[in-house]
C-alpha atoms as a PDB file:
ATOM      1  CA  UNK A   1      -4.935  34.342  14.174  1.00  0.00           C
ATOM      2  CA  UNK A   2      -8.047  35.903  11.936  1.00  0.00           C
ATOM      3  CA  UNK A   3     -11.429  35.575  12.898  1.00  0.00           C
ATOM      4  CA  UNK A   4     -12.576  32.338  11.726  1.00  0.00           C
ATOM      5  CA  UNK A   5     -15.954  31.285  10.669  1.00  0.00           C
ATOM      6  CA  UNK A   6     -17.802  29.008  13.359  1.00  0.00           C
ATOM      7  CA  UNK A   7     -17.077  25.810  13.196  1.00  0.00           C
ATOM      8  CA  UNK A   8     -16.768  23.965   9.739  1.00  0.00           C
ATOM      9  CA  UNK A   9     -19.734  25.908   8.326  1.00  0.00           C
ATOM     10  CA  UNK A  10     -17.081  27.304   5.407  1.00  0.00           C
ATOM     11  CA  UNK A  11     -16.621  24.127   4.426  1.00  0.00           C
ATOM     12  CA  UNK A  12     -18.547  22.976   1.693  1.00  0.00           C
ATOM     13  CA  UNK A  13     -17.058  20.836  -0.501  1.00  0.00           C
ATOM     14  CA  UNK A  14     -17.896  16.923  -1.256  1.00  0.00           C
ATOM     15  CA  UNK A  15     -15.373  14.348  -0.098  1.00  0.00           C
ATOM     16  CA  UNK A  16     -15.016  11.701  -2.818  1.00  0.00           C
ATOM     17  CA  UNK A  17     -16.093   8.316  -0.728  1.00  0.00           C
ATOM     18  CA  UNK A  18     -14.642   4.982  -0.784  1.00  0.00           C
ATOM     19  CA  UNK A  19     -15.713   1.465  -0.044  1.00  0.00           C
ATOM     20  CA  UNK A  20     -12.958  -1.396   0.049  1.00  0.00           C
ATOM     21  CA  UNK A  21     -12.961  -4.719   1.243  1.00  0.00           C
ATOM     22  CA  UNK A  22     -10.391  -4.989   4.086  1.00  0.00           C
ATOM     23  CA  UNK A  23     -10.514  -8.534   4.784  1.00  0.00           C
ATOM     24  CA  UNK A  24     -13.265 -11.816   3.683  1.00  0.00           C
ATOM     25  CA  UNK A  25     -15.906  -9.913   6.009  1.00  0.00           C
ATOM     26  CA  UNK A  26     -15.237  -6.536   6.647  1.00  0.00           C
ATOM     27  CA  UNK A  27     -15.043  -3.178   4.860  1.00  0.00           C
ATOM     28  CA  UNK A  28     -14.868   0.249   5.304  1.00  0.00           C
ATOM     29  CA  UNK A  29     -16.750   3.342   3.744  1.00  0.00           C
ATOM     30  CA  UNK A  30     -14.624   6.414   4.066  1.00  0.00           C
ATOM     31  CA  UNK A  31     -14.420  10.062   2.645  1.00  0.00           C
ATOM     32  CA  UNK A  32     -11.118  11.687   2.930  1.00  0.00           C
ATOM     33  CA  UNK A  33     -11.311  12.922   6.567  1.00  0.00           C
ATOM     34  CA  UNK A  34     -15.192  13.065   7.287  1.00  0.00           C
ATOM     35  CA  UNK A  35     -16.798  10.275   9.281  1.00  0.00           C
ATOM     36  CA  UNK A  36     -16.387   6.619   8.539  1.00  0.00           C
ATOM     37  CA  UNK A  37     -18.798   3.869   8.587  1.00  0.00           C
ATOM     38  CA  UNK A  38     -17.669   0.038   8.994  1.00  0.00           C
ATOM     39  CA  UNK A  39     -19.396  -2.853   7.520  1.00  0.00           C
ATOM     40  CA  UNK A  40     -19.562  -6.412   8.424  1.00  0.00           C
ATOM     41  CA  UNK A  41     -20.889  -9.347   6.017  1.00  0.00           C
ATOM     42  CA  UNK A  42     -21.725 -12.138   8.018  1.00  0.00           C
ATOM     43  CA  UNK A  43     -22.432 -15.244   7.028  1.00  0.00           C
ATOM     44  CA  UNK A  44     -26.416 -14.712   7.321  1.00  0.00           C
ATOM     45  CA  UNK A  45     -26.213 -11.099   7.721  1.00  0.00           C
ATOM     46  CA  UNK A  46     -24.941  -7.393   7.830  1.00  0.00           C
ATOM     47  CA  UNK A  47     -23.786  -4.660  10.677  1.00  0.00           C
ATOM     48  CA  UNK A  48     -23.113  -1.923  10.539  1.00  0.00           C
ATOM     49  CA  UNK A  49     -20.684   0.213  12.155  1.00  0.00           C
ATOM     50  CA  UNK A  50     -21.900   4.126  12.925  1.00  0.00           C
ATOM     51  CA  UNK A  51     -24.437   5.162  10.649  1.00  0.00           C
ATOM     52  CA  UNK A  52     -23.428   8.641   8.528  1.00  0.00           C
ATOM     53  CA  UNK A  53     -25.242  11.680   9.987  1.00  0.00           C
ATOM     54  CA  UNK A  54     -28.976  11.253   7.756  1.00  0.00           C
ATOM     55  CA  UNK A  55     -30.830   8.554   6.748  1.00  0.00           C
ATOM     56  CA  UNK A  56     -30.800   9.558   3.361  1.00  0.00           C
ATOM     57  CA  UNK A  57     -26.972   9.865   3.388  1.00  0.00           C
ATOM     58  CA  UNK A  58     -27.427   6.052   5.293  1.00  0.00           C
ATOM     59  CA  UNK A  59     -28.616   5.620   1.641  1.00  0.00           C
ATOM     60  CA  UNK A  60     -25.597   5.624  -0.440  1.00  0.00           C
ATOM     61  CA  UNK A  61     -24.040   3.010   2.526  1.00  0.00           C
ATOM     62  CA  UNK A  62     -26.868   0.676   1.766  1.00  0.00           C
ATOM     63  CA  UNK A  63     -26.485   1.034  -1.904  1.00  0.00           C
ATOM     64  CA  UNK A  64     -22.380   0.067  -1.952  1.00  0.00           C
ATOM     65  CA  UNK A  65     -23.514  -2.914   0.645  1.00  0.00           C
ATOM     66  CA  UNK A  66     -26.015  -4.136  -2.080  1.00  0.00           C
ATOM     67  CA  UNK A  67     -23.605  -3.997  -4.773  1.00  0.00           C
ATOM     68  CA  UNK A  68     -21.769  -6.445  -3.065  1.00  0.00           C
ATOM     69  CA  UNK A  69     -24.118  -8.691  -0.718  1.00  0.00           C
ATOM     70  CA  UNK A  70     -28.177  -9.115  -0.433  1.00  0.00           C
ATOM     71  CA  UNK A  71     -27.928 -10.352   2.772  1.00  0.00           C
ATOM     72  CA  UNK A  72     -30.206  -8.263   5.682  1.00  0.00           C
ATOM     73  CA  UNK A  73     -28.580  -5.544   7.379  1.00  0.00           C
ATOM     74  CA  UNK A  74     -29.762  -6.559  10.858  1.00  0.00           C
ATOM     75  CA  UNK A  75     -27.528  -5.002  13.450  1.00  0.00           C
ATOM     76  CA  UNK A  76     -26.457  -1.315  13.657  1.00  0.00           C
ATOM     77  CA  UNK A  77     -24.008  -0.838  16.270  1.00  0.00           C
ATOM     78  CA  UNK A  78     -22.655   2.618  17.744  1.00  0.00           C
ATOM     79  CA  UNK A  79     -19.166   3.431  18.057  1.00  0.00           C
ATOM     80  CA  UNK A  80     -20.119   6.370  20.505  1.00  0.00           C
ATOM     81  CA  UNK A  81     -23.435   8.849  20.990  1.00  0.00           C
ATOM     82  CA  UNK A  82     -22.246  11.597  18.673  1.00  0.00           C
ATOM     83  CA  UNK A  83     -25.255  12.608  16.408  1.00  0.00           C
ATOM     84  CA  UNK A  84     -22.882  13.021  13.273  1.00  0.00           C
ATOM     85  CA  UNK A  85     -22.370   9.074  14.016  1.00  0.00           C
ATOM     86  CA  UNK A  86     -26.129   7.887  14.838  1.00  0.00           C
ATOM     87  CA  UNK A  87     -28.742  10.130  13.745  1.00  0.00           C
ATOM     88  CA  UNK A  88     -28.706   7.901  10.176  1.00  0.00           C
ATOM     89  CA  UNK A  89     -29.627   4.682  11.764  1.00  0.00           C
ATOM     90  CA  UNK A  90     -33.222   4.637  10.877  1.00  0.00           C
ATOM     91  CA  UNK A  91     -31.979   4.205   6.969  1.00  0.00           C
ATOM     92  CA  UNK A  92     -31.112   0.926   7.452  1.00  0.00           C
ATOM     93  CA  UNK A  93     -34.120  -0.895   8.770  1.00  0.00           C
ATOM     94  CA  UNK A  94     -31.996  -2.802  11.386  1.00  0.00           C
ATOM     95  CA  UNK A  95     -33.334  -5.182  13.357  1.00  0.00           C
ATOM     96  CA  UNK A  96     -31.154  -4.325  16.892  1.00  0.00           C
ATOM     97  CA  UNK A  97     -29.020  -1.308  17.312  1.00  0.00           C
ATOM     98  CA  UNK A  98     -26.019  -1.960  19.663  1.00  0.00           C
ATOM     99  CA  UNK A  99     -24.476   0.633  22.182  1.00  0.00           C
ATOM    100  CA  UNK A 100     -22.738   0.521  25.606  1.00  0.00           C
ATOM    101  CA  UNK A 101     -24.663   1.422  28.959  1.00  0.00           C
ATOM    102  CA  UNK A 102     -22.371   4.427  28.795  1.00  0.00           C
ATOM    103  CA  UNK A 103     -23.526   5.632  25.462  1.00  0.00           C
ATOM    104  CA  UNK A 104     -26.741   5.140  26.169  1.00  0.00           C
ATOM    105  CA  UNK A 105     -26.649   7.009  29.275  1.00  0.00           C
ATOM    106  CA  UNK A 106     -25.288  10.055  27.004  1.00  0.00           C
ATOM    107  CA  UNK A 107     -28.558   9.691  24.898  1.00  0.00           C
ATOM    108  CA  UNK A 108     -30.370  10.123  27.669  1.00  0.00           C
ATOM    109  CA  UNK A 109     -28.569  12.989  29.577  1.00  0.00           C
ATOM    110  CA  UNK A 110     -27.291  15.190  26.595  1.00  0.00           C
ATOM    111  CA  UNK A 111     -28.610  13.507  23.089  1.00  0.00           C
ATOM    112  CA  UNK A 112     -31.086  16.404  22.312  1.00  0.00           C
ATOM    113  CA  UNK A 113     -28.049  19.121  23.152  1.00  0.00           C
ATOM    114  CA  UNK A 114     -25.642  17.148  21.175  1.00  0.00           C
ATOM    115  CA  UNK A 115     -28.047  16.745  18.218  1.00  0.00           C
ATOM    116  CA  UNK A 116     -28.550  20.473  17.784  1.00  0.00           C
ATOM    117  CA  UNK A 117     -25.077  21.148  18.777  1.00  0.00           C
ATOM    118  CA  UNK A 118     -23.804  19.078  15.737  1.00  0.00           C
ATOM    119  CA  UNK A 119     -26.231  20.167  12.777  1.00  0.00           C
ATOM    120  CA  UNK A 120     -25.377  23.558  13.692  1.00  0.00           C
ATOM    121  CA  UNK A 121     -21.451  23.129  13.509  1.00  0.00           C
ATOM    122  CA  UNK A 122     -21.167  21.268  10.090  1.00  0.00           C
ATOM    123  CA  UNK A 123     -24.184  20.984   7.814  1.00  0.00           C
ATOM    124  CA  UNK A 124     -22.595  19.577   4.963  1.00  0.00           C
ATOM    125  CA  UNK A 125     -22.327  16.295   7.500  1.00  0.00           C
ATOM    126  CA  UNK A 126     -26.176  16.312   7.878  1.00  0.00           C
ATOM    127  CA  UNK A 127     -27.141  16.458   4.460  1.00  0.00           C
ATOM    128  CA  UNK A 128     -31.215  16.128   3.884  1.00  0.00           C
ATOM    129  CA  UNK A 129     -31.439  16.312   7.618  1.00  0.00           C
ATOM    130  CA  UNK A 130     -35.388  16.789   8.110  1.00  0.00           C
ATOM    131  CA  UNK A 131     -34.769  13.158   7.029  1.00  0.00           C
ATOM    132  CA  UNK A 132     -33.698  12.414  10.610  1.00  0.00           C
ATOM    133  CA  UNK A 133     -36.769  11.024  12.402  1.00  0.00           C
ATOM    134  CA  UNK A 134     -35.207  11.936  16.467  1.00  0.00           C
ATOM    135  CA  UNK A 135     -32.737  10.594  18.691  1.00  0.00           C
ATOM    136  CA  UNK A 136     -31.264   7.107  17.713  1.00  0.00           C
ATOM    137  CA  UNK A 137     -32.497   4.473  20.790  1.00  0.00           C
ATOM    138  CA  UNK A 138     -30.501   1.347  21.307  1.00  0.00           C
ATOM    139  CA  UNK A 139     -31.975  -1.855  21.150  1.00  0.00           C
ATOM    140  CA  UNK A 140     -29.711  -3.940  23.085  1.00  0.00           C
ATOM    141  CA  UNK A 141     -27.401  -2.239  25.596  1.00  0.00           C
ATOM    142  CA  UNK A 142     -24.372  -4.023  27.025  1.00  0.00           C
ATOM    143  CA  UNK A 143     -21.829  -3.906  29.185  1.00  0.00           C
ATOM    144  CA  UNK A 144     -18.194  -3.788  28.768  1.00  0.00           C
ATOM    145  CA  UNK A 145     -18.728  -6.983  26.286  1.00  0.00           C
ATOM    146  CA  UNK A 146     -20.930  -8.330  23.898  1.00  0.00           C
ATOM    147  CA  UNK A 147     -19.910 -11.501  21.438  1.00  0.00           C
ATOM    148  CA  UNK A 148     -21.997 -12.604  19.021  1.00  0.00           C
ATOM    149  CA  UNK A 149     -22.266 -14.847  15.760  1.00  0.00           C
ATOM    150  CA  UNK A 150     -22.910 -13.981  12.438  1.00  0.00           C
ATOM    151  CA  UNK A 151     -23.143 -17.387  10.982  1.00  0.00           C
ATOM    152  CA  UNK A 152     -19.513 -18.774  11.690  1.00  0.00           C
ATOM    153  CA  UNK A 153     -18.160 -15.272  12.093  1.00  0.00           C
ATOM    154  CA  UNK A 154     -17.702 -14.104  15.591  1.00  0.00           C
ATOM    155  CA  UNK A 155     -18.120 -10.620  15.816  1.00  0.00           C
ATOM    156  CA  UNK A 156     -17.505  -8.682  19.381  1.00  0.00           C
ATOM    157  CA  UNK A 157     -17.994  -5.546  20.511  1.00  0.00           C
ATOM    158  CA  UNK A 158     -15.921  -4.182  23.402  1.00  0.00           C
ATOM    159  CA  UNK A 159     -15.886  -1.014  25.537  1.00  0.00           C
ATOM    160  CA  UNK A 160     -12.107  -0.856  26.595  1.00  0.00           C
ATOM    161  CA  UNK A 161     -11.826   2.235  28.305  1.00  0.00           C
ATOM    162  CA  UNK A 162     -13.029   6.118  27.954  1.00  0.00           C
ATOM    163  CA  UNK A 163     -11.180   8.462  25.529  1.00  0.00           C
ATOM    164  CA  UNK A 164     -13.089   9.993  22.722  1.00  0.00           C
ATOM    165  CA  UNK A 165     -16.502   9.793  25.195  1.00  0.00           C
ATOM    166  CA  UNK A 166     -17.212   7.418  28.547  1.00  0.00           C
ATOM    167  CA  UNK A 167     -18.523   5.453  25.979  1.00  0.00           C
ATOM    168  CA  UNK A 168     -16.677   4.510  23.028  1.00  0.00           C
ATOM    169  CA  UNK A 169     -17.135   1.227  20.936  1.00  0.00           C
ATOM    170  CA  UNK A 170     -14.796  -0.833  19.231  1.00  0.00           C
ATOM    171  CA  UNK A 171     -16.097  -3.562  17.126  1.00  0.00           C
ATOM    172  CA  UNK A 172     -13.262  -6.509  16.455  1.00  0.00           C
ATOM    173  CA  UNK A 173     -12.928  -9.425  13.996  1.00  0.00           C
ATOM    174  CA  UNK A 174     -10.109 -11.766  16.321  1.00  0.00           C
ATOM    175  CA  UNK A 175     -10.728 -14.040  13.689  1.00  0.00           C
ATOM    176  CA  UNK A 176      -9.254 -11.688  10.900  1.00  0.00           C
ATOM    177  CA  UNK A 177      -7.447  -9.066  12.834  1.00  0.00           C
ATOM    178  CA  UNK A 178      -9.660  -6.210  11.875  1.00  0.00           C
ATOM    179  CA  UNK A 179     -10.963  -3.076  14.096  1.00  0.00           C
ATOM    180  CA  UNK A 180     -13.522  -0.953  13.960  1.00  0.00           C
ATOM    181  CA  UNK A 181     -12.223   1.829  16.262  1.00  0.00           C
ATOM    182  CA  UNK A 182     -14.752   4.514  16.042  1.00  0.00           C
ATOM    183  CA  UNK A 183     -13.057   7.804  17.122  1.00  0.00           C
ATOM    184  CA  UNK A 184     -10.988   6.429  19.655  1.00  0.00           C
ATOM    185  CA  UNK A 185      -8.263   6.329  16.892  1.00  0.00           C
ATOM    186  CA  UNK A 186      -7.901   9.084  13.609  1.00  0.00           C
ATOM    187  CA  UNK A 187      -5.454   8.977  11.073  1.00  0.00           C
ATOM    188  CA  UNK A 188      -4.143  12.211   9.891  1.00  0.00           C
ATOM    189  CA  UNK A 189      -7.613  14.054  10.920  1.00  0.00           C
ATOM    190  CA  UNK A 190      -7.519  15.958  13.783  1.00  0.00           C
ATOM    191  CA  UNK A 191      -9.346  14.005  17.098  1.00  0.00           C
ATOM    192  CA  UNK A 192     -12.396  15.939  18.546  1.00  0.00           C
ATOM    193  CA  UNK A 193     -11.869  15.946  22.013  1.00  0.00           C
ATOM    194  CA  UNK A 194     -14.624  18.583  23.039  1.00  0.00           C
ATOM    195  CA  UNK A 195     -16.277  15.339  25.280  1.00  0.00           C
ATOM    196  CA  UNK A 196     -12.992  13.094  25.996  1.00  0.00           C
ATOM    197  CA  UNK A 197     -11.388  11.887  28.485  1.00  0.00           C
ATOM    198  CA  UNK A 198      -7.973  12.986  27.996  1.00  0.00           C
ATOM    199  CA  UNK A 199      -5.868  11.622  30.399  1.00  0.00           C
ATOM    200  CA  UNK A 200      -7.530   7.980  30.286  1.00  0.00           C
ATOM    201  CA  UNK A 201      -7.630   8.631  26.174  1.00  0.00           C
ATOM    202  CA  UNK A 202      -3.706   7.091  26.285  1.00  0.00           C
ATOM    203  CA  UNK A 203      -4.078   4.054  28.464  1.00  0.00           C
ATOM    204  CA  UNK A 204      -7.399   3.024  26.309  1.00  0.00           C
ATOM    205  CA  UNK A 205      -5.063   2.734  22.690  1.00  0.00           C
ATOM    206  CA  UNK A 206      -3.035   0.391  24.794  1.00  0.00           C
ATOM    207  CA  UNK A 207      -5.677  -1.739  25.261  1.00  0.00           C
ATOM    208  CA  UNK A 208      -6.165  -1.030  21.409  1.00  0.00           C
ATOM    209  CA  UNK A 209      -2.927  -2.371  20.257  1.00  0.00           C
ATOM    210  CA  UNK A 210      -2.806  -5.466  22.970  1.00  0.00           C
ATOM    211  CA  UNK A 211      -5.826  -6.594  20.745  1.00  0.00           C
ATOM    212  CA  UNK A 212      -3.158  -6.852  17.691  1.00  0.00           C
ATOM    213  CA  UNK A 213      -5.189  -5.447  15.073  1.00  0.00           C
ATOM    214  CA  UNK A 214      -3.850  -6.247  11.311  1.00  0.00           C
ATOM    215  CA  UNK A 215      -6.025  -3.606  10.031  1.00  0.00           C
ATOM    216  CA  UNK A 216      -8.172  -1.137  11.210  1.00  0.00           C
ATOM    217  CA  UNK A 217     -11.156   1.655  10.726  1.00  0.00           C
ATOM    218  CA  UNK A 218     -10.447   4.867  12.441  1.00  0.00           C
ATOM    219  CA  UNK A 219     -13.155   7.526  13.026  1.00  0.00           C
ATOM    220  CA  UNK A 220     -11.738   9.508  10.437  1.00  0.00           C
ATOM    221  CA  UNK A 221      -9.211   8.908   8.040  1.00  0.00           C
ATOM    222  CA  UNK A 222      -8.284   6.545   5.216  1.00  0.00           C
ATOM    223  CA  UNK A 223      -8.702   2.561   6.835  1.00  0.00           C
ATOM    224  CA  UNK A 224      -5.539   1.108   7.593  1.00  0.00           C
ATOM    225  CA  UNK A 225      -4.660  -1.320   5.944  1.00  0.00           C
ATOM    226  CA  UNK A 226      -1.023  -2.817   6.850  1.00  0.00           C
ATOM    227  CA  UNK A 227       0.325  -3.546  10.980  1.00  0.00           C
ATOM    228  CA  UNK A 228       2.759  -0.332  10.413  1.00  0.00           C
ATOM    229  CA  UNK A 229      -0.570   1.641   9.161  1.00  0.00           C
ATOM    230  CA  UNK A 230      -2.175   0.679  12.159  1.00  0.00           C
ATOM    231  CA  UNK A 231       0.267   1.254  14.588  1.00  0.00           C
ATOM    232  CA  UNK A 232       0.923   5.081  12.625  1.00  0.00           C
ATOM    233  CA  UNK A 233      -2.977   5.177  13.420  1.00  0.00           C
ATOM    234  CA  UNK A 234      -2.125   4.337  17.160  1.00  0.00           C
ATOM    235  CA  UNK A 235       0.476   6.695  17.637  1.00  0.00           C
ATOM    236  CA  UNK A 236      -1.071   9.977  15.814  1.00  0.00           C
ATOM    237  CA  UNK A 237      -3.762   9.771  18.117  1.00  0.00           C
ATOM    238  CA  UNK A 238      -1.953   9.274  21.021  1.00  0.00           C
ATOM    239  CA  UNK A 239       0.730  12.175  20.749  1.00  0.00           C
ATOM    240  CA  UNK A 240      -2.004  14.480  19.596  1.00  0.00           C
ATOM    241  CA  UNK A 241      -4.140  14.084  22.975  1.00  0.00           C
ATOM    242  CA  UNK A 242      -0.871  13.978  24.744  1.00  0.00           C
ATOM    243  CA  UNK A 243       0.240  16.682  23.455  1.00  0.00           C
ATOM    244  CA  UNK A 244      -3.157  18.842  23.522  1.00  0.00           C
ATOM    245  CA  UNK A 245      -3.514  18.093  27.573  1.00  0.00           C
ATOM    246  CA  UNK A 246       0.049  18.373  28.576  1.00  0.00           C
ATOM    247  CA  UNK A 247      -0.290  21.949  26.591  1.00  0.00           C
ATOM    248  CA  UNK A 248      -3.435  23.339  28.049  1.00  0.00           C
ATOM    249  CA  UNK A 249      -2.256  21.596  31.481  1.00  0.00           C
ATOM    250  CA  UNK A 250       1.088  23.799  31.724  1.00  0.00           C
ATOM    251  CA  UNK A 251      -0.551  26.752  30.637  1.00  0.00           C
ATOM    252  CA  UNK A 252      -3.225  26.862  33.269  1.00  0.00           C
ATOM    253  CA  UNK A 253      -0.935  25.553  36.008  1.00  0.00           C
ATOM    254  CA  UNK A 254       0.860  28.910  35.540  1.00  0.00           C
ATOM    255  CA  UNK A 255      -3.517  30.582  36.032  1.00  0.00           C
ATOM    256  CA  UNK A 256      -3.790  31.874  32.418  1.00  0.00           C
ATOM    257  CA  UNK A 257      -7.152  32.885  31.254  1.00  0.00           C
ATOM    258  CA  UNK A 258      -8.555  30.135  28.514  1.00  0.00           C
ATOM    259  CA  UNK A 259      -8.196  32.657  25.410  1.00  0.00           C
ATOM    260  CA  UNK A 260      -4.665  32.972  26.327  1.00  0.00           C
ATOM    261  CA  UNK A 261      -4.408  29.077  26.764  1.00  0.00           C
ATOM    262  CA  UNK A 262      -6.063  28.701  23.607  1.00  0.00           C
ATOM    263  CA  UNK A 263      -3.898  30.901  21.404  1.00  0.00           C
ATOM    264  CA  UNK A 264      -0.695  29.373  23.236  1.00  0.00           C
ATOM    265  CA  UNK A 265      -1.612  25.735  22.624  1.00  0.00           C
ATOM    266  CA  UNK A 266      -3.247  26.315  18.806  1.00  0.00           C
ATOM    267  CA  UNK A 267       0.184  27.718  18.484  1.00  0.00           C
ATOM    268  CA  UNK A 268       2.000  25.186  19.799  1.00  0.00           C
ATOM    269  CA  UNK A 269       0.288  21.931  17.469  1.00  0.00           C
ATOM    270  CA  UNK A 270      -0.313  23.899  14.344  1.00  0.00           C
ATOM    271  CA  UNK A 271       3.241  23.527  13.173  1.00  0.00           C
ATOM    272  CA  UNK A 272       2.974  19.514  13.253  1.00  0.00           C
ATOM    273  CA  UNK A 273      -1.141  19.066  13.142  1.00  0.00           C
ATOM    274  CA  UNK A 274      -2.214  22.278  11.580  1.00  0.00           C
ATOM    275  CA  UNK A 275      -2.778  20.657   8.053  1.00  0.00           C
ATOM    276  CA  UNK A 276      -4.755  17.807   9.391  1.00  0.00           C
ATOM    277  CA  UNK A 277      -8.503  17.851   8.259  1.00  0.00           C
ATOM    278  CA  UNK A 278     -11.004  19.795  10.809  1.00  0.00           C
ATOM    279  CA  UNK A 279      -7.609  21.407  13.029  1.00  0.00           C
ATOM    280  CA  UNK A 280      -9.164  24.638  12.829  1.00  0.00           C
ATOM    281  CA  UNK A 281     -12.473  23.151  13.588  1.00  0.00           C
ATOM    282  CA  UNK A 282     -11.512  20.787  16.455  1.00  0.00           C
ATOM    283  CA  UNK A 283      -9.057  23.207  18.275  1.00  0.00           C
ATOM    284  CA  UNK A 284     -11.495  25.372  20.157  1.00  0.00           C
ATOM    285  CA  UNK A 285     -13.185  22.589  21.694  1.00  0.00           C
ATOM    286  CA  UNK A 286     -10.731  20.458  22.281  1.00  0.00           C
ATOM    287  CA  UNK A 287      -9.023  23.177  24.207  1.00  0.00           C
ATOM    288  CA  UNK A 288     -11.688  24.232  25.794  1.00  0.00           C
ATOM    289  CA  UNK A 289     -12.397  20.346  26.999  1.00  0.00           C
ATOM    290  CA  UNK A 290      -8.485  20.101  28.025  1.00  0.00           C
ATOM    291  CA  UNK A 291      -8.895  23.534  29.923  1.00  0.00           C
ATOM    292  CA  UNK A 292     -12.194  21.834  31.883  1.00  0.00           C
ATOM    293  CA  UNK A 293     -10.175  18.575  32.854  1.00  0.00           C
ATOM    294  CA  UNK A 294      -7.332  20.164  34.252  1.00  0.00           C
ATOM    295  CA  UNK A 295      -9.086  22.249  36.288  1.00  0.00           C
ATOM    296  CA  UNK A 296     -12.702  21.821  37.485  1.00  0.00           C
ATOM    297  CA  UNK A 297     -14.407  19.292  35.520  1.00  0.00           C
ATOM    298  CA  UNK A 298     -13.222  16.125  35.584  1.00  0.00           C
ATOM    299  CA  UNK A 299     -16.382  15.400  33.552  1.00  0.00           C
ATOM    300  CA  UNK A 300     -17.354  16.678  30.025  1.00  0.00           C
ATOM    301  CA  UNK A 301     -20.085  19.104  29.947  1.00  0.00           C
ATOM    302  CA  UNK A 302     -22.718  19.419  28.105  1.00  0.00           C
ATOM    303  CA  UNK A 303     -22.668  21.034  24.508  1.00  0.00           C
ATOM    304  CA  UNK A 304     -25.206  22.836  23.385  1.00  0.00           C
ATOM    305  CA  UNK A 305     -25.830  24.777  20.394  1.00  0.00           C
ATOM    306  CA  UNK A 306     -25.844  28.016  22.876  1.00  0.00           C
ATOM    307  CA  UNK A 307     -22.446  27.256  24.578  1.00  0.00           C
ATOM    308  CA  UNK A 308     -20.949  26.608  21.254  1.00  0.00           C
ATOM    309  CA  UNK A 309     -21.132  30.055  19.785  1.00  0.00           C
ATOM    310  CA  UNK A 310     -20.544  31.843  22.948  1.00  0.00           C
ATOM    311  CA  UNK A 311     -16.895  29.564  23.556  1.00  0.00           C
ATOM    312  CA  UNK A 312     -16.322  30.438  19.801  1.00  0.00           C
ATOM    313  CA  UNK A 313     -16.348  33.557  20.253  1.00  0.00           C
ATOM    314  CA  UNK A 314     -14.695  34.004  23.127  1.00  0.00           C
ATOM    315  CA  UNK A 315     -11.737  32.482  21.443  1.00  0.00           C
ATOM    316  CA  UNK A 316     -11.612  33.408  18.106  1.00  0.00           C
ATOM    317  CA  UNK A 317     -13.536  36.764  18.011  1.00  0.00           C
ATOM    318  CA  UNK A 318     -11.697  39.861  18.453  1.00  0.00           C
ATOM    319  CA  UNK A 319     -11.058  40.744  22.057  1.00  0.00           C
ATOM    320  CA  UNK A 320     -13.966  42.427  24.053  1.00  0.00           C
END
């Protein structure tokens, strides 16, 4: 493999954005392969679902919401503690901002880190981002499960298991079949797993699919609109973290250093994942995370902006 440039900082090219109606009260704003946001239209109100990376990019969510509704966007809630998926929350003048204990507790141990980490990897994501007024703070913090009305509409919001982070979020419509996964699910976008859980990652779809979602909002990726979509959703994201850990697992049973592990496993997904958006991006990270859990860290560590150039380089710069 060449020398790459760090991270996604080549890529700098607009995504052409979307915002469909999915079902009478949900919708989803997408951009071919960079992060989604969900929406909810209540009866008496709006959420929504991660936040875009800015508040001024936060903008152009509020201005497709007010094409369609005037009602007040009052809740914001977070699908996980990723900057690229909370730092835009201020934009939206929400009365409560919604996260698990978990993801709060990743605010509070590695939010700073995380925040520099992630402006530094893909600017084009954190576009007018002096806009950002600090860390995103949640409002109301809950546990496992939180159900609440929006007028008639029962909305709840559900931490099912780790995978993406200890934290992750779903947000779920029973009454129309619709999920808001957050990251824990992609479609055709590679996952990030530089703080995941890898080998609980699995059993958390699972509980995923025993919800029966009809349609659903992954992460990343176009929203899914038919049962088949969502279960190709399901699956993609399954065999690609099965297929990252067993990987890195085998190769460092046998003690191989990490670049060697690295080049071995980006070998051994590019053939089936190499054309998904952000592979080249994701891979070092993810590897690096998959290396850590099957060794000595059963825990992610912490990012920072420091750690990310020196593991970059260290696997795709040319041998010392």
């Amino acid at each position: 493999m060449s020398e790459k440039k760090f991270a996604s900082q080549a890529d700098l090219v607009e995504k052409k954005i979307t915002f469909e109606q999915l079902s009478e009260h949900a919708w989803a704003y997408t951009a071919e392969g960079d992060p989604n946001t969900g929406v909810v239209i209540g009866d008496d109100a709006v959420m929504v679902v991660d936040t875009q990376a800015t508040p001024v990019m936060a903008q152009d969510v509020v201005r497709r919401i007010r094409a369609v509704t005037d009602k007040p966007i009052r809740y914001v809630t977070l699908s996980h503690y990723h900057a690229v998926r909370v730092l835009g929350a201020s934009g939206y003048g929400a009365q409560h901002i919604i996260a698990s204990r978990d993801t709060y507790d990743l605010i509070v141990e590695r939010g700073a880190q995380d925040m520099k980490s992630e402006i530094e990897r893909f600017p084009r994501l954190f576009r007018s981002v002096e806009s950002v007024p600090g860390l995103t703070w949640p409002t109301i913090i809950f546990e496992r499960r939180l159900s609440l009305r929006m007028g008639a509409l029962e909305v709840e919001i559900l931490q099912l298991g780790r995978g993406h982070t200890k934290g992750d979020t779903v947000v779920w419509l029973p009454a129309e079949k619709v999920l808001f996964s957050g990251d824990l699910v992609e479609f055709q976008t590679t996952p990030y797993t530089g703080d995941a859980y890898l080998q609980d990652w699995p059993t958390t779809l699972t509980a995923l699919a025993a919800l029966g979602p009809a349609k659903l909002v992954p992460g990343r990726g176009a929203a899914l609109k038919t049962a088949a979509e969502v279960q190709a959703g399901l699956t993609q994201t399954r065999e690609f973290v099965t297929a990252l850990f067993e990987s890195v697992a085998r190769e460092a049973r046998q003690g191989r250093p990490l670049r060697e592990v690295y080049r071995a496993t980006y070998e051994s997904l590019h053939a089936r994942y190499g054309s998904w958006v952000i592979f080249d991006h994701c891979m070092p990270f993810d590897v690096t995370r998959a290396y850590d859990e099957a060794t000595l860290y059963p825990d992610p560590r912490i990012w920072t902006a420091e750690r990310d150039r020196e593991m970059w380089q260290a696997l795709e710069g040319e041998p010392g």
